[in-house]
C-alpha atoms as a PDB file:
ATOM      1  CA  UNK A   1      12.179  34.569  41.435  1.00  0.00           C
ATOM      2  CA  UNK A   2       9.761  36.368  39.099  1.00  0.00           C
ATOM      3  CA  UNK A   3       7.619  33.832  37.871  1.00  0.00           C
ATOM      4  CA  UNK A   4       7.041  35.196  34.033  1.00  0.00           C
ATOM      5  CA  UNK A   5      11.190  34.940  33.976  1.00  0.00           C
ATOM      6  CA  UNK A   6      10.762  31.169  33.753  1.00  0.00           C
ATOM      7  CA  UNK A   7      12.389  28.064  35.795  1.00  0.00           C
ATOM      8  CA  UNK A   8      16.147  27.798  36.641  1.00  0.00           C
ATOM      9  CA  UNK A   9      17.278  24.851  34.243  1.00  0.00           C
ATOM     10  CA  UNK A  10      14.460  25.651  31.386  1.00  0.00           C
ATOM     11  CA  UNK A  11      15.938  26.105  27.974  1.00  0.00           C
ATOM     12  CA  UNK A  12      14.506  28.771  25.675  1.00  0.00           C
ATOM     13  CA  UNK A  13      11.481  26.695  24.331  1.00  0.00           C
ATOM     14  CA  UNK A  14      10.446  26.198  28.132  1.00  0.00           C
ATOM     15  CA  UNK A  15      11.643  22.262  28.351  1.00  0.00           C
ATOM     16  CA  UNK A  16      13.661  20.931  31.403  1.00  0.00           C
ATOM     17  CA  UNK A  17      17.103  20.760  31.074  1.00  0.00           C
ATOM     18  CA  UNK A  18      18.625  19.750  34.546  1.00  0.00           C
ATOM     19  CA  UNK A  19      22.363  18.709  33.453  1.00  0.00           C
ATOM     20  CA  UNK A  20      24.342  17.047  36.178  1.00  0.00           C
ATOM     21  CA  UNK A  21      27.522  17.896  37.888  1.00  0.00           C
ATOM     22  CA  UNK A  22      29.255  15.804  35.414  1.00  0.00           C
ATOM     23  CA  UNK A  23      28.015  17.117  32.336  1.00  0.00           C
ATOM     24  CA  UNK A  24      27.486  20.789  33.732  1.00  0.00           C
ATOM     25  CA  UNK A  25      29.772  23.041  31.079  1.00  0.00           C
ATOM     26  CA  UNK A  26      31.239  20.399  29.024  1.00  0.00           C
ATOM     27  CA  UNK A  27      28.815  22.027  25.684  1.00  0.00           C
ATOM     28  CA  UNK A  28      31.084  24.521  25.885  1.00  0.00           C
ATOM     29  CA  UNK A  29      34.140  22.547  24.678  1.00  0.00           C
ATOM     30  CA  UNK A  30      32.172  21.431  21.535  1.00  0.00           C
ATOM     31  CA  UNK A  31      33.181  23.667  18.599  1.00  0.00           C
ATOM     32  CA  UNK A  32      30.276  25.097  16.644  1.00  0.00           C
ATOM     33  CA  UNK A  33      31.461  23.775  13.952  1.00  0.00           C
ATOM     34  CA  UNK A  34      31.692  20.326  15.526  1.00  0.00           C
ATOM     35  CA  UNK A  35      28.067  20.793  17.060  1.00  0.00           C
ATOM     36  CA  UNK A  36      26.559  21.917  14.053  1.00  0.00           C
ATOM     37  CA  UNK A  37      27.586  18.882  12.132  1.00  0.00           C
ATOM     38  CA  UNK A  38      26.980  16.182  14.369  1.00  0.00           C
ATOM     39  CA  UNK A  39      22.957  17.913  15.253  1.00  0.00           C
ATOM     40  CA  UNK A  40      20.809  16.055  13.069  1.00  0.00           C
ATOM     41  CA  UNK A  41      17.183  17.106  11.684  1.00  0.00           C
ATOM     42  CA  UNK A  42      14.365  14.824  10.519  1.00  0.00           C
ATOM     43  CA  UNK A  43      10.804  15.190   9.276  1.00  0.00           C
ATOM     44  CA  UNK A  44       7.900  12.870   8.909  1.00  0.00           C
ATOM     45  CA  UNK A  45       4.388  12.788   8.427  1.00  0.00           C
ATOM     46  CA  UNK A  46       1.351  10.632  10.176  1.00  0.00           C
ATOM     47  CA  UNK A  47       0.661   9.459   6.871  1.00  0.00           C
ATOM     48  CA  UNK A  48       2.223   8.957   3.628  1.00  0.00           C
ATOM     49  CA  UNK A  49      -1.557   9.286   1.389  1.00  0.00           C
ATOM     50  CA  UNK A  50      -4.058  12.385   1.875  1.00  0.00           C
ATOM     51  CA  UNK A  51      -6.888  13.917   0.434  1.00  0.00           C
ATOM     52  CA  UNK A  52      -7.153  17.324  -0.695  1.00  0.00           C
ATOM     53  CA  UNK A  53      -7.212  19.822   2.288  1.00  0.00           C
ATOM     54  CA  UNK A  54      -7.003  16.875   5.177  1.00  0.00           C
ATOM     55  CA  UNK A  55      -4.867  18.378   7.995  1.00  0.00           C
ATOM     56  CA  UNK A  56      -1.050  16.972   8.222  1.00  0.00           C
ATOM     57  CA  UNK A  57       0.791  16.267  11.378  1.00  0.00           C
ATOM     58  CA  UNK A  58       4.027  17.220  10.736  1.00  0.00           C
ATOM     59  CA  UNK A  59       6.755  15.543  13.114  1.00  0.00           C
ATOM     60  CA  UNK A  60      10.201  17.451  13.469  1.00  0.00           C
ATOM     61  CA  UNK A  61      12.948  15.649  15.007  1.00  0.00           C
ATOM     62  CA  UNK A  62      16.435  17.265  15.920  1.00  0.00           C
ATOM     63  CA  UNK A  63      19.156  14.987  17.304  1.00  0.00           C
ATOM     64  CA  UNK A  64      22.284  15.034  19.022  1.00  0.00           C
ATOM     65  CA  UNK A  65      24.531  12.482  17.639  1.00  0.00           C
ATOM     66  CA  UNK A  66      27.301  12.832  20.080  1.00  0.00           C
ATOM     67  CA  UNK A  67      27.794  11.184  23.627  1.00  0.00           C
ATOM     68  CA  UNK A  68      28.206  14.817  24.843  1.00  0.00           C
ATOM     69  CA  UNK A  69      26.097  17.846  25.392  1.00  0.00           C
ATOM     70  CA  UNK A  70      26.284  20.014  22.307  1.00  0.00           C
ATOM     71  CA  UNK A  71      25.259  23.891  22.001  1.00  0.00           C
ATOM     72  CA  UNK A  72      24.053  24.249  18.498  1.00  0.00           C
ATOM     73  CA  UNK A  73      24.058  28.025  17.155  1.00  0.00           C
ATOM     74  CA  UNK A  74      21.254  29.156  15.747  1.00  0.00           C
ATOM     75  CA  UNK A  75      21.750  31.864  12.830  1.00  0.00           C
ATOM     76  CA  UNK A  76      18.038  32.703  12.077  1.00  0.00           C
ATOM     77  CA  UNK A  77      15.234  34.136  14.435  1.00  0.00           C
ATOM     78  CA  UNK A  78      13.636  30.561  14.321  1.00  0.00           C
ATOM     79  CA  UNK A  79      15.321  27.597  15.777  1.00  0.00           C
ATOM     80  CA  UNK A  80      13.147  25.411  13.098  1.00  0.00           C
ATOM     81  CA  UNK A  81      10.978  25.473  10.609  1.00  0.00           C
ATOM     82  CA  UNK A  82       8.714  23.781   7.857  1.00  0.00           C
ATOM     83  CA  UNK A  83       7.798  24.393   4.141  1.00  0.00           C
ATOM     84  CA  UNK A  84       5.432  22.765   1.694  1.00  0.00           C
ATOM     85  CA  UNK A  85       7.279  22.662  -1.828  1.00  0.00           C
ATOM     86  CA  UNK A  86       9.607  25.571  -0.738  1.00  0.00           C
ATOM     87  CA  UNK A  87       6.520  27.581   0.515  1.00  0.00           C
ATOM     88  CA  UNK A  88       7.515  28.501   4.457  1.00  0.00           C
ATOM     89  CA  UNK A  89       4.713  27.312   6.191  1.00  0.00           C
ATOM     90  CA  UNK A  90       3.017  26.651   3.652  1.00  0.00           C
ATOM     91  CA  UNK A  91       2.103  30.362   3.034  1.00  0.00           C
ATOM     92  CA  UNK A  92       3.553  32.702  -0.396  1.00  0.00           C
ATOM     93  CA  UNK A  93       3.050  36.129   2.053  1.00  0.00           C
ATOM     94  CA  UNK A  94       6.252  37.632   2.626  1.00  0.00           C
ATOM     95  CA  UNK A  95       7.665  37.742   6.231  1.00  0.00           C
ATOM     96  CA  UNK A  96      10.103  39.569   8.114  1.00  0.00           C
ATOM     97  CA  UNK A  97      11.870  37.477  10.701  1.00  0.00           C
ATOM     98  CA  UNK A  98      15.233  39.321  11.719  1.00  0.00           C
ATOM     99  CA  UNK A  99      18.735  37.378  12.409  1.00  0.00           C
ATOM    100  CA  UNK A 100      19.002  35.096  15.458  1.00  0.00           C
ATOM    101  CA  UNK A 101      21.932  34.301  17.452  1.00  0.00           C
ATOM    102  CA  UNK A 102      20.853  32.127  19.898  1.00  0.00           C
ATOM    103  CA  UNK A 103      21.888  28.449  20.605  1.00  0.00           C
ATOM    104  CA  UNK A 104      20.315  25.173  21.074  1.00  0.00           C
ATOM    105  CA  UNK A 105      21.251  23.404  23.655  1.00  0.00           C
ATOM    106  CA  UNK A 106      20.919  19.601  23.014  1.00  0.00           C
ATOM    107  CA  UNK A 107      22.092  16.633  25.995  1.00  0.00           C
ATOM    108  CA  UNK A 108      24.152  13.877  25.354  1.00  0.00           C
ATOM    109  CA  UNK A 109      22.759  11.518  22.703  1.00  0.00           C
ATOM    110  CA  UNK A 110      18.546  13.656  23.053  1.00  0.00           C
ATOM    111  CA  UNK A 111      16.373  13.993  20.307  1.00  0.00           C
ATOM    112  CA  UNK A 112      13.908  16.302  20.640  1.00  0.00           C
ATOM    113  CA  UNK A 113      10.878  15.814  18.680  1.00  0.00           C
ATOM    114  CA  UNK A 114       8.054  19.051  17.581  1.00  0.00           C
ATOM    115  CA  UNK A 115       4.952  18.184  16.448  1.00  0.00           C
ATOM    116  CA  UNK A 116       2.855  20.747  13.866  1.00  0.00           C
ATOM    117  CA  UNK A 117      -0.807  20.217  12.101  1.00  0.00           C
ATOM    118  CA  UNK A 118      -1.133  21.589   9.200  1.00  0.00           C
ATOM    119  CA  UNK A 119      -4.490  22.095   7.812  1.00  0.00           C
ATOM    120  CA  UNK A 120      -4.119  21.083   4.676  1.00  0.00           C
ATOM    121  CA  UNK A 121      -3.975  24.516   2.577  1.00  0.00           C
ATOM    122  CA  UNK A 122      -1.441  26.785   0.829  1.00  0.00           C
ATOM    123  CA  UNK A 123      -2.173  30.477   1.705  1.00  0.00           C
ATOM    124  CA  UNK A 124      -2.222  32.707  -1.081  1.00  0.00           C
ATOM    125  CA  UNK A 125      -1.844  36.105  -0.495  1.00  0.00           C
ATOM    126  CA  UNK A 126      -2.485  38.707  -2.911  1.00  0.00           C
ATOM    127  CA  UNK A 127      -5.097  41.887  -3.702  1.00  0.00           C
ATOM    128  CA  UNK A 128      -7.435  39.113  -1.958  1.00  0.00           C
ATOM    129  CA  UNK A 129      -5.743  36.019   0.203  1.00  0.00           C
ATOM    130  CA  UNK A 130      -7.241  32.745  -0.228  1.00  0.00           C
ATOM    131  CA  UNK A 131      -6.799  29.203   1.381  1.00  0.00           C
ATOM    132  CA  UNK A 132      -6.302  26.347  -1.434  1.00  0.00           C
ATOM    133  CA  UNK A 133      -6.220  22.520  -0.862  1.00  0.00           C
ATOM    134  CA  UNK A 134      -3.015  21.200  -2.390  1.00  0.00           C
ATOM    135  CA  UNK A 135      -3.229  19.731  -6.182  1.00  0.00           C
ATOM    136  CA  UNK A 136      -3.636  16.224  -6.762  1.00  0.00           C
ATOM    137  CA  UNK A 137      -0.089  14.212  -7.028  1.00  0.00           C
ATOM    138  CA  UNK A 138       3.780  14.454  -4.736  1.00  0.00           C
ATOM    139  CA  UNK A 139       4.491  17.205  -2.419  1.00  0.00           C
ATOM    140  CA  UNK A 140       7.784  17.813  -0.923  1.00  0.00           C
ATOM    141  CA  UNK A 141       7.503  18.441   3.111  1.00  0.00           C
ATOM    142  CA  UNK A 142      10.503  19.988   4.051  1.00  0.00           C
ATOM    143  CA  UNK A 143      12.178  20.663   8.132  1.00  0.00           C
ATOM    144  CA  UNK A 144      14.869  22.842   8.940  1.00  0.00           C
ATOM    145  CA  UNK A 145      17.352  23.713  11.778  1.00  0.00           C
ATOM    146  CA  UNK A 146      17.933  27.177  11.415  1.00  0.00           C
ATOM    147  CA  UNK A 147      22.001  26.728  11.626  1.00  0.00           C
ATOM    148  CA  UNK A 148      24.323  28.445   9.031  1.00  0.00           C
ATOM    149  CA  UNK A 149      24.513  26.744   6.598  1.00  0.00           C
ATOM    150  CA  UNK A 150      20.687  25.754   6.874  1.00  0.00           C
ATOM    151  CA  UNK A 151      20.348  21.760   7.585  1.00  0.00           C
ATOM    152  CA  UNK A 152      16.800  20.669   6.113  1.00  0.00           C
ATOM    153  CA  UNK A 153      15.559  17.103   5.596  1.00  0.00           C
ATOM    154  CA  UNK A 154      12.149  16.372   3.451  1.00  0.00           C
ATOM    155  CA  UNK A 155       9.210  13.513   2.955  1.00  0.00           C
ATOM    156  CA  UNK A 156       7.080  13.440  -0.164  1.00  0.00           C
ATOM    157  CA  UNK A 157       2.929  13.439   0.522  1.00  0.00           C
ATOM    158  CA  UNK A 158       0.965  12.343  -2.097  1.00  0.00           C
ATOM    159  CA  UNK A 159      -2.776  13.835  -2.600  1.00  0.00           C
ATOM    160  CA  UNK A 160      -5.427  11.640  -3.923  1.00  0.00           C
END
């Protein structure tokens, strides 16, 4: 097997996923609808108190609430995401990420957790781009599972 193709039982983010005889096919009786609603998304920081431009680990969490393998379908180009107050990645430049259609596949009852540091700064892009440390006071960290509708979940920072 051509190696660059990746393992037999890897999912599209590269982790194991070795279902048993038992469980082999049964994500497929889920509806989407039905998956959609019972995958779960959480966010959380290492710490609740930072000061200004201190790097942020951001902890994504996306759970399958049933007993049953579930095959979540993905509507955007990225499974998940993050924003700081509404800013994607905590960056104002515009993107261009075209449409998914792709699924998650989550295992009876896993949570899979993503990890992200973030340094700290909103990029500002304009006739120059600079790097700012967030103002002093609450900032809305916001996940999301990129599912139609959107689910999101969001912690407050504050900034000393």
């Amino acid at each position: 097997m051509d190696p660059s193709r990746g393992r037999r039982g890897a999912d599209p983010l590269g982790e194991e996923y070795d279902p048993s005889v038992f469980s082999r096919g049964l994500d497929k009786l889920i509806p989407a609808a039905v998956a959609r609603a019972v995958a779960t998304v959480d966010v959380d920081t290492d710490r609740a108190v930072y000061g200004p431009g201190e790097p942020v680990t951001i902890r994504v969490t996306v759970e399958n609430r049933l007993p049953l393998p579930i095959e979540v379908p993905i509507a955007e180009a990225r499974v998940w995401g993050w924003a700081v107050d509404g800013l994607p990645e905590a960056t104002d430049e515009r993107t261009y990420e075209p449409t998914g259609g792709r699924t998650l596949e989550l295992r009876a009852g896993e949570s899979r957790e993503y990890e992200h540091v973030w340094n700290g700064r909103v990029k500002r892009s304009g006739q120059r781009t600079t790097y700012e440390p967030l103002s002093r006071g609450d900032h809305e960290i916001s996940a999301f599972l990129g599912t139609d509708p959107r689910k999101t979940a969001s912690t407050t920072i504050r900034i000393r």
